[in-house]
Structure formats: C-alpha cells, structure tokens
PDB file of N, CA and C in Angstrom:
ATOM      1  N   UNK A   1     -85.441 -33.008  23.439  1.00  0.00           N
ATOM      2  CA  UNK A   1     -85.002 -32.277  24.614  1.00  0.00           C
ATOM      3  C   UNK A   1     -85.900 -32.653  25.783  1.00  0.00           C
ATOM      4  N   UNK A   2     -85.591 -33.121  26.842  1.00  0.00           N
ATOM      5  CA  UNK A   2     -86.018 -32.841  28.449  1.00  0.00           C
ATOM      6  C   UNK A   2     -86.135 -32.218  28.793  1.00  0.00           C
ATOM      7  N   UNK A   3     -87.895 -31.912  28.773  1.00  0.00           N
ATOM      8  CA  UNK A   3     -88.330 -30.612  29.596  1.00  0.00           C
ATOM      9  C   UNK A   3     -88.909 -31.282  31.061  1.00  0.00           C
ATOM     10  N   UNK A   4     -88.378 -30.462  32.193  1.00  0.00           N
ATOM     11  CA  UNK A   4     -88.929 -30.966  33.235  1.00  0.00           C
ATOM     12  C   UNK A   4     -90.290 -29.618  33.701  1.00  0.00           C
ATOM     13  N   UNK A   5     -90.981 -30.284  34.561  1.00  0.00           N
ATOM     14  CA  UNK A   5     -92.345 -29.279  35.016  1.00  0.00           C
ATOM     15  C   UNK A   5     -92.015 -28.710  35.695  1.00  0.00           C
ATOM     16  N   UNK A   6     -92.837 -27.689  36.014  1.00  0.00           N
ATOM     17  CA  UNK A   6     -92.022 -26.632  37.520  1.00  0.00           C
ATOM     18  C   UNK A   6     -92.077 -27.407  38.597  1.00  0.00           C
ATOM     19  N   UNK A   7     -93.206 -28.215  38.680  1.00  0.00           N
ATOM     20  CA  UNK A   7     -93.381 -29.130  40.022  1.00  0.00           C
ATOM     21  C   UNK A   7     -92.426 -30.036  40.742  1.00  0.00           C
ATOM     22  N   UNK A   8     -91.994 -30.267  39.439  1.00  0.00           N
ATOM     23  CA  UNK A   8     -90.589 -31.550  39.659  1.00  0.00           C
ATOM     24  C   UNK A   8     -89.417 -30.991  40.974  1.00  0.00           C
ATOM     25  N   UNK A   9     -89.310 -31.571  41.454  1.00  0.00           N
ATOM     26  CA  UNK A   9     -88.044 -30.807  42.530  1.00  0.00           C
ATOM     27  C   UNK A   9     -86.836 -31.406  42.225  1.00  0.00           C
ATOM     28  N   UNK A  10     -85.505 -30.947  41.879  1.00  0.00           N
ATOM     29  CA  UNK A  10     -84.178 -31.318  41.652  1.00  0.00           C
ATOM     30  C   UNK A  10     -83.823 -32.326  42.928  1.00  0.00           C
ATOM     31  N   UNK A  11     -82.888 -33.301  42.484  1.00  0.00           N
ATOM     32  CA  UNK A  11     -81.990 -33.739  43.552  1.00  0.00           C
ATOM     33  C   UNK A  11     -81.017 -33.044  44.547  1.00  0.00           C
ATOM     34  N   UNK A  12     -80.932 -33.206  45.319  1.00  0.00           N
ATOM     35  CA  UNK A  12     -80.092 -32.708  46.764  1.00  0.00           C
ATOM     36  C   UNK A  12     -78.824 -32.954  45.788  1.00  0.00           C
ATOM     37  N   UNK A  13     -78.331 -31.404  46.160  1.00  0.00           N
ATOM     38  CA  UNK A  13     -76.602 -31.596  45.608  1.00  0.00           C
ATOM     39  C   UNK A  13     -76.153 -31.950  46.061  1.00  0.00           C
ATOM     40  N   UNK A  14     -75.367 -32.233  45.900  1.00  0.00           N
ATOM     41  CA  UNK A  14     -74.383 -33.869  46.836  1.00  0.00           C
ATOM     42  C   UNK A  14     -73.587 -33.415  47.423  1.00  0.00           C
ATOM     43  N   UNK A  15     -72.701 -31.602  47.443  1.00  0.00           N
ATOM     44  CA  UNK A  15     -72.638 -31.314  48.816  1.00  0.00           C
ATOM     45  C   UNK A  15     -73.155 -30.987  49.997  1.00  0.00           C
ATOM     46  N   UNK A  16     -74.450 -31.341  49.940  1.00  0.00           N
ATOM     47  CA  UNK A  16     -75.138 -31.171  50.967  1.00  0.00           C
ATOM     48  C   UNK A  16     -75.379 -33.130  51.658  1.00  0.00           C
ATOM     49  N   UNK A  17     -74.916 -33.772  50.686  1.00  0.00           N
ATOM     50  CA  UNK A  17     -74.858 -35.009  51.275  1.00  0.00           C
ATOM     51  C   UNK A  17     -76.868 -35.563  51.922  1.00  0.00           C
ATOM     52  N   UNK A  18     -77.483 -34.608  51.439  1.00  0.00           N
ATOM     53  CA  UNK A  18     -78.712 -35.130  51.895  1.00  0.00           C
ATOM     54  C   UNK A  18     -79.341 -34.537  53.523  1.00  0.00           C
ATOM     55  N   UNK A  19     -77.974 -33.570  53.895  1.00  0.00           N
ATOM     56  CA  UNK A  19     -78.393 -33.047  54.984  1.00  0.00           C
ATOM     57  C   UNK A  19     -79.283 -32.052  54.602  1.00  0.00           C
ATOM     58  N   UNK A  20     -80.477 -31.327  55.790  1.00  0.00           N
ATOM     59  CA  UNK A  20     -80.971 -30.558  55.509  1.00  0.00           C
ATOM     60  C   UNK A  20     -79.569 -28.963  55.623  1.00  0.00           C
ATOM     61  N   UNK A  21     -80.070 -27.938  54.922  1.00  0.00           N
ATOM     62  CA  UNK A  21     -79.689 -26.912  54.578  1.00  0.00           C
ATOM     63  C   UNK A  21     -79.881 -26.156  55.522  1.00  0.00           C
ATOM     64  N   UNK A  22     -80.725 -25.984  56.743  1.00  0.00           N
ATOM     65  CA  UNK A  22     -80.864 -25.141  57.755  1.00  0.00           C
ATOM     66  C   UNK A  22     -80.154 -25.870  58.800  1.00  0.00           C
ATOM     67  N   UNK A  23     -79.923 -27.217  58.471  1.00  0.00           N
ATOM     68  CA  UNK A  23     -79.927 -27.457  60.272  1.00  0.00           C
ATOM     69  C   UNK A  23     -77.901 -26.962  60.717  1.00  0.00           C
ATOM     70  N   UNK A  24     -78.139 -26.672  61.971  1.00  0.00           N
ATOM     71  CA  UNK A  24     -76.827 -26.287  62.177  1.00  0.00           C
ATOM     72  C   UNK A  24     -75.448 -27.234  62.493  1.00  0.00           C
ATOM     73  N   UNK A  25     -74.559 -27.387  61.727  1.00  0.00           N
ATOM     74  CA  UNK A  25     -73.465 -28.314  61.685  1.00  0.00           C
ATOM     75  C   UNK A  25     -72.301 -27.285  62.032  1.00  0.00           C
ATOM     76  N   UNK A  26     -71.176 -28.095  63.307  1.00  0.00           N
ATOM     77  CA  UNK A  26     -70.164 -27.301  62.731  1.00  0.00           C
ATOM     78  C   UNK A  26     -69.217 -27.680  62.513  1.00  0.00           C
ATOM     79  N   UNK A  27     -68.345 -27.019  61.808  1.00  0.00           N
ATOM     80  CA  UNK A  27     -67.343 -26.883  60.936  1.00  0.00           C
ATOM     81  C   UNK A  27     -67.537 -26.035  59.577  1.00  0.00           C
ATOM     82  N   UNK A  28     -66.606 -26.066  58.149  1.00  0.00           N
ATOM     83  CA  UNK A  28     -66.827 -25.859  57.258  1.00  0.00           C
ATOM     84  C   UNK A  28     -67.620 -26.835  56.091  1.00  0.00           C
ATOM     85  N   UNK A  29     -68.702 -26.165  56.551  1.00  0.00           N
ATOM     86  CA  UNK A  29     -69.763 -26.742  55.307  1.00  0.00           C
ATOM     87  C   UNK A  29     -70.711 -25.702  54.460  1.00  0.00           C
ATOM     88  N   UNK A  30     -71.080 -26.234  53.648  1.00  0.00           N
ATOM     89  CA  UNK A  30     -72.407 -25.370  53.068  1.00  0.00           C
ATOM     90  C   UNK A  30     -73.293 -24.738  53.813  1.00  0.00           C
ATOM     91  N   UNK A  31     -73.942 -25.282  55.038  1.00  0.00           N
ATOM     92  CA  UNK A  31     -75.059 -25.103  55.743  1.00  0.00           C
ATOM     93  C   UNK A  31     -74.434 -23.766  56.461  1.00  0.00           C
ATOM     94  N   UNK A  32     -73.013 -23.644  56.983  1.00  0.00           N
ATOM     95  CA  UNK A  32     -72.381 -22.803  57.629  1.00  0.00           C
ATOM     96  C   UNK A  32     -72.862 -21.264  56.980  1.00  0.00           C
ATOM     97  N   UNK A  33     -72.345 -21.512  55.472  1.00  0.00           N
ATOM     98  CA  UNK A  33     -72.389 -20.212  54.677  1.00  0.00           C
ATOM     99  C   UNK A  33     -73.505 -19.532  54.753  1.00  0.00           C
ATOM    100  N   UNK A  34     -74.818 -21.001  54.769  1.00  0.00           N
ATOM    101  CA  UNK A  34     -76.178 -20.120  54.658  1.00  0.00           C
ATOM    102  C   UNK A  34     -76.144 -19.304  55.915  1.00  0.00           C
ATOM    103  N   UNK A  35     -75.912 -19.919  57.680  1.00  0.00           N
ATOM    104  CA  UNK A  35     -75.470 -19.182  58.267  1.00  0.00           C
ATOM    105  C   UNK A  35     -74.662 -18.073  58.067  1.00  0.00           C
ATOM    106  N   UNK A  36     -73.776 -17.638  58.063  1.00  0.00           N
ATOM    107  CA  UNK A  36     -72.965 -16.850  58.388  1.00  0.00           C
ATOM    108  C   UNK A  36     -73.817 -16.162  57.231  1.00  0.00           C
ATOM    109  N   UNK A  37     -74.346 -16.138  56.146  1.00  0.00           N
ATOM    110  CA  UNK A  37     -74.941 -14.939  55.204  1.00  0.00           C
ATOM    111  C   UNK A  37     -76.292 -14.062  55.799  1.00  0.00           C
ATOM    112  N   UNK A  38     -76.872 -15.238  56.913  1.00  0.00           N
ATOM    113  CA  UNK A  38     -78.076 -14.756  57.618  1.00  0.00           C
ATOM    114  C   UNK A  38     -77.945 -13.619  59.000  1.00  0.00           C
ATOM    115  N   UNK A  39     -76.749 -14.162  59.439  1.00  0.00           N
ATOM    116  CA  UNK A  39     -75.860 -13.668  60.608  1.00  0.00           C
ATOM    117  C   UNK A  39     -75.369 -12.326  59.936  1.00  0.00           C
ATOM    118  N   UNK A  40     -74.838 -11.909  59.303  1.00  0.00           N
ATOM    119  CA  UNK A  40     -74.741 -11.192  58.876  1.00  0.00           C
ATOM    120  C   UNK A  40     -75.713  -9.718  58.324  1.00  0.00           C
ATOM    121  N   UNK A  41     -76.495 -10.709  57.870  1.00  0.00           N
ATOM    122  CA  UNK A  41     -77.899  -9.421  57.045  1.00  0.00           C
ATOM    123  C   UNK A  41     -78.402  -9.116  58.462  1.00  0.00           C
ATOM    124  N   UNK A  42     -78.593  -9.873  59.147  1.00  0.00           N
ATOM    125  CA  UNK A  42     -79.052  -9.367  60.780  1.00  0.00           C
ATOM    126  C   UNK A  42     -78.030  -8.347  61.526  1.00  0.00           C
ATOM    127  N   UNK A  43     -76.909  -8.953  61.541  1.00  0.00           N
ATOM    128  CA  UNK A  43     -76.080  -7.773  61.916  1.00  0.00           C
ATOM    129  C   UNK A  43     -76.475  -6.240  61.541  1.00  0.00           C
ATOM    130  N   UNK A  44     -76.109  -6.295  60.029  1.00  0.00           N
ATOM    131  CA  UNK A  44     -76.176  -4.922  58.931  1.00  0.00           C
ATOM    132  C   UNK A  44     -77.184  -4.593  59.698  1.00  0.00           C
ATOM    133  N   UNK A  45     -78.400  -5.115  60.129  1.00  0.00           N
ATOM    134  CA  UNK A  45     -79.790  -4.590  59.700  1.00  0.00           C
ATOM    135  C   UNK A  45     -79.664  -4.038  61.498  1.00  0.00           C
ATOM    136  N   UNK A  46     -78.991  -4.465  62.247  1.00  0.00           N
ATOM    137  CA  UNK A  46     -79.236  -3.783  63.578  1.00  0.00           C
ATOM    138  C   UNK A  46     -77.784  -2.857  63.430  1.00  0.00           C
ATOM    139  N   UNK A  47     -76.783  -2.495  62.894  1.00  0.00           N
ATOM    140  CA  UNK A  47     -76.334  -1.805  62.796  1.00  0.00           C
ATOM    141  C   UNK A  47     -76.824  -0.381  62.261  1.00  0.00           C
ATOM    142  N   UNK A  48     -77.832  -0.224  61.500  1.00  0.00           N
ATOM    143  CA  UNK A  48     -78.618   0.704  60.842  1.00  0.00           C
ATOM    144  C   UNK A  48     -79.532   0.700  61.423  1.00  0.00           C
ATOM    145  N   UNK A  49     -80.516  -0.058  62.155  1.00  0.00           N
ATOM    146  CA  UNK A  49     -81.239   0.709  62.862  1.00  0.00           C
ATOM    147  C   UNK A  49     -80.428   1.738  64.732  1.00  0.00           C
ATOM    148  N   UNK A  50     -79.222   0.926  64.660  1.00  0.00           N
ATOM    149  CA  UNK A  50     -78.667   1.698  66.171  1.00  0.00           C
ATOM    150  C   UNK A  50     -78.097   2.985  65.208  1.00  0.00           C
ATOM    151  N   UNK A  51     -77.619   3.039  64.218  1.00  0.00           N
ATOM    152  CA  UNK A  51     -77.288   4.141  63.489  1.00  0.00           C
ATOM    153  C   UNK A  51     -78.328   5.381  63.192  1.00  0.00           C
ATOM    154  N   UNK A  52     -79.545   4.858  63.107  1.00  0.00           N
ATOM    155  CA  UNK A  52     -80.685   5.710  63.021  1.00  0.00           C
ATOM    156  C   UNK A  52     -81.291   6.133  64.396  1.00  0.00           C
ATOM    157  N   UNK A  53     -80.787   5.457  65.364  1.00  0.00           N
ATOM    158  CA  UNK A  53     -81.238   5.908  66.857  1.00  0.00           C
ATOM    159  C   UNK A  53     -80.533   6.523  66.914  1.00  0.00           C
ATOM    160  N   UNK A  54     -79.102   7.529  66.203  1.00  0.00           N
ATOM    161  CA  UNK A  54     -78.058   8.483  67.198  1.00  0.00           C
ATOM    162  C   UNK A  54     -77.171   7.909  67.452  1.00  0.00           C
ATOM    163  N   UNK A  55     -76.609   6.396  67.639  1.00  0.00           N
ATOM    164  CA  UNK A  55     -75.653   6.127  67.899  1.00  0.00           C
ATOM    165  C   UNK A  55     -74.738   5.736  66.432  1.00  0.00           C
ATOM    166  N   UNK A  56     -74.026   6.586  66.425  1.00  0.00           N
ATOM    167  CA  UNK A  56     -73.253   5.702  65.157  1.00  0.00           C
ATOM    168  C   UNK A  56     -71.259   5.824  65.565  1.00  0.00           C
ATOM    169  N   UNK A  57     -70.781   4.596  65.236  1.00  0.00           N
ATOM    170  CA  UNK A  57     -70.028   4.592  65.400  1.00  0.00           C
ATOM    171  C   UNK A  57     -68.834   5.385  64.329  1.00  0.00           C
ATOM    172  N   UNK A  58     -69.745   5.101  62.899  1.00  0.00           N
ATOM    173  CA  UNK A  58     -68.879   5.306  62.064  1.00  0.00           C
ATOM    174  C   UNK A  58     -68.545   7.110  62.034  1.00  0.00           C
ATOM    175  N   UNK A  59     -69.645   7.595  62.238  1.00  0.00           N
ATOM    176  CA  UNK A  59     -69.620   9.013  62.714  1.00  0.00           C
ATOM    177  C   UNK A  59     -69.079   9.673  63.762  1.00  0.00           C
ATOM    178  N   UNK A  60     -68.783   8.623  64.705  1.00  0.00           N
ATOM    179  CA  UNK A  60     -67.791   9.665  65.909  1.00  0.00           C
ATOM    180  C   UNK A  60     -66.046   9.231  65.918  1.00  0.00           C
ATOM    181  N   UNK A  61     -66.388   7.973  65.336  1.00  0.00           N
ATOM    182  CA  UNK A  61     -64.598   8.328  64.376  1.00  0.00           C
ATOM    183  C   UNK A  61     -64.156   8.900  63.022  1.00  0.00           C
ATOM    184  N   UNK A  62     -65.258   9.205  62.654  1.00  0.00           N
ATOM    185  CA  UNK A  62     -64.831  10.855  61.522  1.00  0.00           C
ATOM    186  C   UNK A  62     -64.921  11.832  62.262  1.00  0.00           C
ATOM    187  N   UNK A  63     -65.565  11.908  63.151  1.00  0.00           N
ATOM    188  CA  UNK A  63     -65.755  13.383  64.159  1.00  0.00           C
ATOM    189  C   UNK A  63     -63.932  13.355  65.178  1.00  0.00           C
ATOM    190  N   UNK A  64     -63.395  12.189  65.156  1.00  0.00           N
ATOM    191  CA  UNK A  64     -62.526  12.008  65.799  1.00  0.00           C
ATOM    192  C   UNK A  64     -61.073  12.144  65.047  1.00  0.00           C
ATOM    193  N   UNK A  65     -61.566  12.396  63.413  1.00  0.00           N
ATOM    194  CA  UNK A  65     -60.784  12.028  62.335  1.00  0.00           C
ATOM    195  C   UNK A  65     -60.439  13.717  62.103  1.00  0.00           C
ATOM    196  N   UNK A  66     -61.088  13.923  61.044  1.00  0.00           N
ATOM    197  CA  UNK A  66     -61.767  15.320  60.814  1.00  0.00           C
ATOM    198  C   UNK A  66     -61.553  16.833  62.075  1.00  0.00           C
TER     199      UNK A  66
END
C-alpha cells in the first residue's frame, strides 16, 4: 500500500486547470463557488449583526403578518 506523508501536497484538480482558487474569474467555475460561499457567510453575518442592532426585517413582516 502507498502511504503518502502529511507533507506531500496533492495535485491541482484538474478542474481548477492549475488556476489559483482565490483569484477571481468570471463566469461559471469552481473559483466562483468559493466566492459566492464567502459572499454569502458575509452577508448572513451582517444580516445578524443589523438584526441585533433593532433592525430586523424578518420581524416587522411578522409584526405586519400577525
């Protein structure tokens, strides 16, 4: 069996074609997703803190509901 070391670093998956993983491309690619997953957790994360300042949206359309 082939044991590799922790040190060893894997090959670039070949949908990444050897591009780096951060840099920004557009269209639909891999690199996009890591975007849009980062874009996102940032969103959430300022949505909850404006939610914890008093403003919440989701609360004044149940207040609007209700």
């Amino acid at each position: 069996m082939d044991q590799r070391s922790s040190t060893d670093v894997p090959p670039v998956a070949p949908a990444y074609n050897g591009v780096d993983r951060n840099a920004w491309i557009f269209g639909w690619n891999p690199q996009q997703e890591l975007w849009n997953g980062r874009l996102a957790m940032i969103g959430f994360a300022a949505y909850l803190l404006w939610d914890l300042a008093g403003y919440s949206v989701l609360r004044d359309v149940l207040n609007l509901i209700g």
